[in-house]
Protein backbone atom coordinates (compact mmCIF):
# COMPACT_ATOMS: atom_id res chain seq x y z
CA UNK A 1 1.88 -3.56 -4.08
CA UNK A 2 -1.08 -2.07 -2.45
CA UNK A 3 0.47 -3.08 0.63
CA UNK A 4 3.22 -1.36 0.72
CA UNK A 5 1.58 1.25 -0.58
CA UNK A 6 -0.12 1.44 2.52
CA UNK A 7 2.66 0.77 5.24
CA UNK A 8 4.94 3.30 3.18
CA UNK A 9 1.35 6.17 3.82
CA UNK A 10 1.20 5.14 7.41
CA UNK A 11 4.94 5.09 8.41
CA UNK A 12 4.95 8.76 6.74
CA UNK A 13 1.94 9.76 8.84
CA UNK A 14 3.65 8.08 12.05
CA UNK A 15 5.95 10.52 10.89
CA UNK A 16 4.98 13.95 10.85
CA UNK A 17 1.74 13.18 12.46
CA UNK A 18 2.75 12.72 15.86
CA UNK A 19 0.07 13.60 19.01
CA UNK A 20 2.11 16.45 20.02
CA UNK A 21 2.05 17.76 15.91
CA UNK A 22 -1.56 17.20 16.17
CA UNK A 23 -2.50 19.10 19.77
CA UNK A 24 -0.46 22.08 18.44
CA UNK A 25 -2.53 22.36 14.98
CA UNK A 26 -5.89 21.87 17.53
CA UNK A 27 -4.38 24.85 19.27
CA UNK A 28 -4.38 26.61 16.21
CA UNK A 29 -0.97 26.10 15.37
CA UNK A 30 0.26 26.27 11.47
CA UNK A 31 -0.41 23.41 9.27
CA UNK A 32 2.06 24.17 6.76
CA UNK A 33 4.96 21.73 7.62
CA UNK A 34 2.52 18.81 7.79
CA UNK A 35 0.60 19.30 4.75
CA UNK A 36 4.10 19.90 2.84
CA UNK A 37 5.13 16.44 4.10
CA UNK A 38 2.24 14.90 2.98
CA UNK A 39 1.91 17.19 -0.77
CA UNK A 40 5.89 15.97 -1.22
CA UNK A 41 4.44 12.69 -0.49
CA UNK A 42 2.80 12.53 -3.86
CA UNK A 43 -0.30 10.91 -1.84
CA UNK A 44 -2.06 13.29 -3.05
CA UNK A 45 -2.26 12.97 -6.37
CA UNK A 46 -3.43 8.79 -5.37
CA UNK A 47 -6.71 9.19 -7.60
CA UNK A 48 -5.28 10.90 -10.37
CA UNK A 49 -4.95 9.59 -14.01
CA UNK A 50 -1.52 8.41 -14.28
CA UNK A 51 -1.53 10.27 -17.37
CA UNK A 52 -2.24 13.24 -15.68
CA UNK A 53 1.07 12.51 -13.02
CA UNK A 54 -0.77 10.86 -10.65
CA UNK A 55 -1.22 6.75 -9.45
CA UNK A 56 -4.63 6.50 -11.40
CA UNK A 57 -5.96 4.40 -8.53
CA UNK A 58 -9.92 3.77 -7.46
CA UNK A 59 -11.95 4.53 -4.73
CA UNK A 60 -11.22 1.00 -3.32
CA UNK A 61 -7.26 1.27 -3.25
CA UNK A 62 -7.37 4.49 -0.75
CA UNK A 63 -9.63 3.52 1.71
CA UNK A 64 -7.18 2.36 4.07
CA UNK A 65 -5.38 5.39 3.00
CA UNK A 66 -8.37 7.41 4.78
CA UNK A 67 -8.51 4.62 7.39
CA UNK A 68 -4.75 5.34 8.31
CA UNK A 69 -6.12 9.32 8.53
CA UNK A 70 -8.22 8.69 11.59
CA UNK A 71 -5.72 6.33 13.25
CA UNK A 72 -3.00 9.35 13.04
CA UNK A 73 -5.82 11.74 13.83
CA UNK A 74 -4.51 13.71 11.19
CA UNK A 75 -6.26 17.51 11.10
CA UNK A 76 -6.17 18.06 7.92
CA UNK A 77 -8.98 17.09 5.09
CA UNK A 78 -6.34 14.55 3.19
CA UNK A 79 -8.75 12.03 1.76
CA UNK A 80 -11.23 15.17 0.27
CA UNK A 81 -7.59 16.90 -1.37
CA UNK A 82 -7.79 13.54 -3.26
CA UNK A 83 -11.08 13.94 -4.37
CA UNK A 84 -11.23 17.27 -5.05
CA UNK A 85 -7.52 16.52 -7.06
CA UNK A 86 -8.75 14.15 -9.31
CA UNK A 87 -12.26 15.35 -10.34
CA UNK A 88 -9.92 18.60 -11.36
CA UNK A 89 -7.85 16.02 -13.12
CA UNK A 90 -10.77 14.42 -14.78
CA UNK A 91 -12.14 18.20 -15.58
CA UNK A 92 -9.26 18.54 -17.07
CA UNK A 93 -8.64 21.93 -14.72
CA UNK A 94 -5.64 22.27 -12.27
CA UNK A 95 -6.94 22.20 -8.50
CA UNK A 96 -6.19 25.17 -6.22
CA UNK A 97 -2.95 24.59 -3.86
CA UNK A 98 -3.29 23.62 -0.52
CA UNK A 99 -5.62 20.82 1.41
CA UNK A 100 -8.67 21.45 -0.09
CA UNK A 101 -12.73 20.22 1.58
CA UNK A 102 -14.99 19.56 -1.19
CA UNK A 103 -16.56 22.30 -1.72
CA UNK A 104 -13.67 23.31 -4.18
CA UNK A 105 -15.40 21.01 -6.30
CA UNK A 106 -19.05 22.38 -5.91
CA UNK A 107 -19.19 23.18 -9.75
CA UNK A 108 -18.40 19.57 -10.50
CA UNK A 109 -20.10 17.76 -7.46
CA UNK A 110 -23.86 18.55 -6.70
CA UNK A 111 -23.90 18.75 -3.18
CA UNK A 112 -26.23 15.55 -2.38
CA UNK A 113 -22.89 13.74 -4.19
CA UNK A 114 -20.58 16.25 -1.70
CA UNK A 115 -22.56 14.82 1.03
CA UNK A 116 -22.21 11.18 0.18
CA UNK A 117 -18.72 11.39 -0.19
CA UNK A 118 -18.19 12.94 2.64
CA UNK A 119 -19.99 9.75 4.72
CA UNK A 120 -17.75 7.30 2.72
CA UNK A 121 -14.52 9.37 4.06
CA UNK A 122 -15.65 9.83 7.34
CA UNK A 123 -17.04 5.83 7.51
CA UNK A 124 -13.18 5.25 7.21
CA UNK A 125 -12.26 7.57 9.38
CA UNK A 126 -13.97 5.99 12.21
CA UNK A 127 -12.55 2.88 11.40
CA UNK A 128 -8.79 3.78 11.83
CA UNK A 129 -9.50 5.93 14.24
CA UNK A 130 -11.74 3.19 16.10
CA UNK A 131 -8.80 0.81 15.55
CA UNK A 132 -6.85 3.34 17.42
CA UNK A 133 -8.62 3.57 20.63
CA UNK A 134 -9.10 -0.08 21.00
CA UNK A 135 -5.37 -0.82 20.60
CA UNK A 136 -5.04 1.85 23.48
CA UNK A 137 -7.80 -0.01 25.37
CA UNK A 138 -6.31 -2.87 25.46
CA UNK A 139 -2.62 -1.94 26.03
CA UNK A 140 -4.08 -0.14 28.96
CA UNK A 141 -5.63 -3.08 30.29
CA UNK A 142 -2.51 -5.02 30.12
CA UNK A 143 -0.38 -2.44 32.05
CA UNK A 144 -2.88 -1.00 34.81
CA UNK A 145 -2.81 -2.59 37.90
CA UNK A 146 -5.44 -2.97 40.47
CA UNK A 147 -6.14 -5.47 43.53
CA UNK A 148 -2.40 -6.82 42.75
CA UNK A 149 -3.82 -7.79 38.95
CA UNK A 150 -3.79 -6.09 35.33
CA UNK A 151 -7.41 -4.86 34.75
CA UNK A 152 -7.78 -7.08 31.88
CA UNK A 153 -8.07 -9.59 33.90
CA UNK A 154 -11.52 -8.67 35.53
CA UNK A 155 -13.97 -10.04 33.60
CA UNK A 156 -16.38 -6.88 33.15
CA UNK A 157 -13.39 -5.37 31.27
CA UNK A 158 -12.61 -8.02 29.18
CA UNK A 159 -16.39 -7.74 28.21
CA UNK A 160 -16.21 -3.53 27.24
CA UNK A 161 -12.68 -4.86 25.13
CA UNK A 162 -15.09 -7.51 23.69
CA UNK A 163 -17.95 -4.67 22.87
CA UNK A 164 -15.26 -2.60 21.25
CA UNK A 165 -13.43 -5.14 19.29
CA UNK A 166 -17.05 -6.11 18.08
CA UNK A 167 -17.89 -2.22 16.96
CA UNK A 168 -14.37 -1.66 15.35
CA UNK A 169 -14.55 -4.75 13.05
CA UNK A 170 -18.07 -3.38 12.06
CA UNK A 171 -16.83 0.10 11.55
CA UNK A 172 -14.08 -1.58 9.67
CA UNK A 173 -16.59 -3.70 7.13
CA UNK A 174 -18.55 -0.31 6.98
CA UNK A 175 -15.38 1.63 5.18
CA UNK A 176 -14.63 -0.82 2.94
CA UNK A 177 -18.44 -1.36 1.50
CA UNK A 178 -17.96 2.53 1.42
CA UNK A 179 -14.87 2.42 -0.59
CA UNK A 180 -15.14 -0.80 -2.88
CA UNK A 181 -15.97 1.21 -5.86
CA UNK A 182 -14.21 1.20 -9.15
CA UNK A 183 -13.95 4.66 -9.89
CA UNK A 184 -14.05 7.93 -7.65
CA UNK A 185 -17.37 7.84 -6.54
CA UNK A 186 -18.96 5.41 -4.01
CA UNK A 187 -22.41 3.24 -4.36
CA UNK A 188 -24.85 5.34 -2.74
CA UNK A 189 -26.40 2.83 -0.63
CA UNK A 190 -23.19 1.15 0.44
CA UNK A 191 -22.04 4.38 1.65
CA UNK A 192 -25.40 5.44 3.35
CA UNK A 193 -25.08 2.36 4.82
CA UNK A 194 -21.40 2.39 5.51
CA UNK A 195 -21.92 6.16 7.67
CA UNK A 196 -25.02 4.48 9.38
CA UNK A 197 -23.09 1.60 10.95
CA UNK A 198 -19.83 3.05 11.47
CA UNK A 199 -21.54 6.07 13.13
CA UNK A 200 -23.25 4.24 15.94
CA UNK A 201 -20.04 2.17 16.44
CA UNK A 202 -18.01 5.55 16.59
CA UNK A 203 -20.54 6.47 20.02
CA UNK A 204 -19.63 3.15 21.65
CA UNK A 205 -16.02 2.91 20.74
CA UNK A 206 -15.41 6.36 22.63
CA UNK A 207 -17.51 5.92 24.93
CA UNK A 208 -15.91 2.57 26.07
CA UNK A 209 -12.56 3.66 25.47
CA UNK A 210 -13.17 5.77 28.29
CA UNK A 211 -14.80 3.41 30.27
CA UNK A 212 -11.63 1.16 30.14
CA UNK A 213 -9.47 4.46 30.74
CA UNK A 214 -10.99 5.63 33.45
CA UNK A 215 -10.57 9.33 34.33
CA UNK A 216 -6.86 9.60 32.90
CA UNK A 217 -8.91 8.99 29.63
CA UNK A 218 -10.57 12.67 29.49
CA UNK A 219 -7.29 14.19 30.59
CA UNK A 220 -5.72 16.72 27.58
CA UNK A 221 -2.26 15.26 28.45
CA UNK A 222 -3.15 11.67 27.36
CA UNK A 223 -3.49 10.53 23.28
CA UNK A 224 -7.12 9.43 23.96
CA UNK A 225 -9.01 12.37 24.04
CA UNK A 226 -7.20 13.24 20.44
CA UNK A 227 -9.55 10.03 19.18
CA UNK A 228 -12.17 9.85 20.86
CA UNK A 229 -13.34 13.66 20.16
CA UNK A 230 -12.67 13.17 16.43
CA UNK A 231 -15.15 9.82 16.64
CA UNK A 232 -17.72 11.71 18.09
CA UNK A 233 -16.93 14.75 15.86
CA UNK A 234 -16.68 12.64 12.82
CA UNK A 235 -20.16 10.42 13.29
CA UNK A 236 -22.30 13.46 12.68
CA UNK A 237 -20.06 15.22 10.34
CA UNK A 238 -22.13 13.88 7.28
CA UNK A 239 -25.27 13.92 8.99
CA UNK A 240 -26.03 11.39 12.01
CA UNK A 241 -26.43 7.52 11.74
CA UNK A 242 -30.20 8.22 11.80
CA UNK A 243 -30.03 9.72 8.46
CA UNK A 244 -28.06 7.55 7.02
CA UNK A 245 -29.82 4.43 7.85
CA UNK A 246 -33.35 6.72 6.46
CA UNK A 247 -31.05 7.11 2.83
CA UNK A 248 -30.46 3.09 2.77
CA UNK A 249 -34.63 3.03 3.33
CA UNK A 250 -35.25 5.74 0.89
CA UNK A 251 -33.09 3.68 -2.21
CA UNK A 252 -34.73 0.06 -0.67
CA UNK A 253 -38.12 1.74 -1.60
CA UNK A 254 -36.97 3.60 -4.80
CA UNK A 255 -35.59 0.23 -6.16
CA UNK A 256 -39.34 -1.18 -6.28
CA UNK A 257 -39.75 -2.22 -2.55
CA UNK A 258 -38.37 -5.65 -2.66
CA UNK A 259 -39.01 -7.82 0.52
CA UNK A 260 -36.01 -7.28 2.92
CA UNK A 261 -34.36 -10.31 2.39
CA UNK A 262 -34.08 -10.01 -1.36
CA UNK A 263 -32.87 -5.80 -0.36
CA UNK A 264 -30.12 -7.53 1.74
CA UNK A 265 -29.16 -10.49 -0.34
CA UNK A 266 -29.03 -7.40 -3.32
CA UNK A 267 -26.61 -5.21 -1.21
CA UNK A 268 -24.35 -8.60 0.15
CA UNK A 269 -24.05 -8.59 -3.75
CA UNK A 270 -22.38 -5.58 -4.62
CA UNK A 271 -20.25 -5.91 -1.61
CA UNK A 272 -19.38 -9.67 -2.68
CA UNK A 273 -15.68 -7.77 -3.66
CA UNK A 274 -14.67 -7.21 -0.75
């Protein structure tokens, strides 16, 4: 079930999310046709209570919901709507119309748990939107020519392909610790942990997706630029991958100090559901 549930999200964002939809709402362009689409959708409503009308699904069932997000580049804050959505729902209170950030729910978030939600969303942002560029990398390097070859053929590309296959994987493994909770709200150290790693690979993706490119990469006529500005955008958006990485140190110390190995085995532990 899940998915479908998925494929049916990402052939409606493939959709009504097109690059050219997307470089018009950069431009400033209305917004109201695409978040229609998606509010007809009844996406959503994903973390609702199915008693309340909506799927009553966890945190772990839309992360590649929020994955598919960044690999549309969609402008528009979906994943927090179904946040913000369902801690109305749970409130009992009916949420404001409209895409909504999450500070519609500052009375029933405090904003350290604002914050940390926002690093799980924008973990898996990176990671669709990291898949993205690296699917464009390499279709690149199949179809440019140079020297009477395709430039995957020369071996220091194949290694920057290698790099980036290596970072979106990690960026990948990041979301889902970020998004293998139960409920609505992520473990804090997975997700400090999740916005650490996916952060740093989020640098290196863009940056090597431009590498690859070369200078038709940076151009505002070609899909890259639509990615690789969000990734560098979106790894600071919840504070930087410094930060992060301090916050997984901070709740390693708070939980007694263990020695590291025991920290890591704990943390492999709560991930084992993924």
């Amino acid at each position: 079930m899940h998915d479908e549930f998925e494929a049916a999200f990402d052939t409606l964002l493939a959709g009504v999310c097109t690059p050219d939809a997307v470089r018009r709402i950069d431009a400033g362009g209305p917004t109201d046709a695409l978040w229609q689409a998606l509010h007809d959708s009844g996406f959503a409503d994903a973390l609702v209570p199915e008693a309340q009308g909506g799927a009553g699904l966890a945190l772990r069932d839309v992360g590649p919901l929020v994955q598919a997000c960044g690999r549309h580049a969609l402008p528009l804050p979906f994943a927090e709507t179904m946040l913000v959505r369902a801690l109305f729902a749970q409130a009992g209170r009916s949420a404001p119309d409209g895409p909504l950030s999450l500070d519609a729910a500052a009375d029933l978030l405090a904003a350290d748990e604002r914050r940390l939600l926002q690093a799980a969303i924008h973990s898996a942002l990176i990671a669709g939107a990291g898949a993205q560029v690296l699917a464009m990398a390499i279709a690149h390097a199949q179809q440019r020519v140079q020297f009477g070859k395709p430039i995957g053929t020369f071996q220091a590309v194949q290694h920057q392909l290698a790099v980036m296959a290596e970072q979106a994987c990690s960026a990948r493994m990041a979301a889902q610790m970020a998004f293998a909770a139960e409920g609505i709200r992520p473990d804090r150290t997975l997700a400090a942990m999740a916005m650490s790693v996916a952060g740093e690979a989020a640098a290196v993706l863009a940056a090597s997706a431009h590498a690859v490119h070369g200078a038709i990469g940076v151009t505002a006529e070609f899909d890259l630029q639509l990615y690789t500005r969000r990734l560098l955008a979106w790894r600071t958006a919840a504070g930087s991958p410094g930060h992060w990485a301090q916050q997984v140190a901070r709740h390693w110390q708070a939980a007694g100090g263990p020695p590291a190995v025991d920290f890591v085995l704990a943390i492999t532990a709560r991930a084992a559901v993924l």
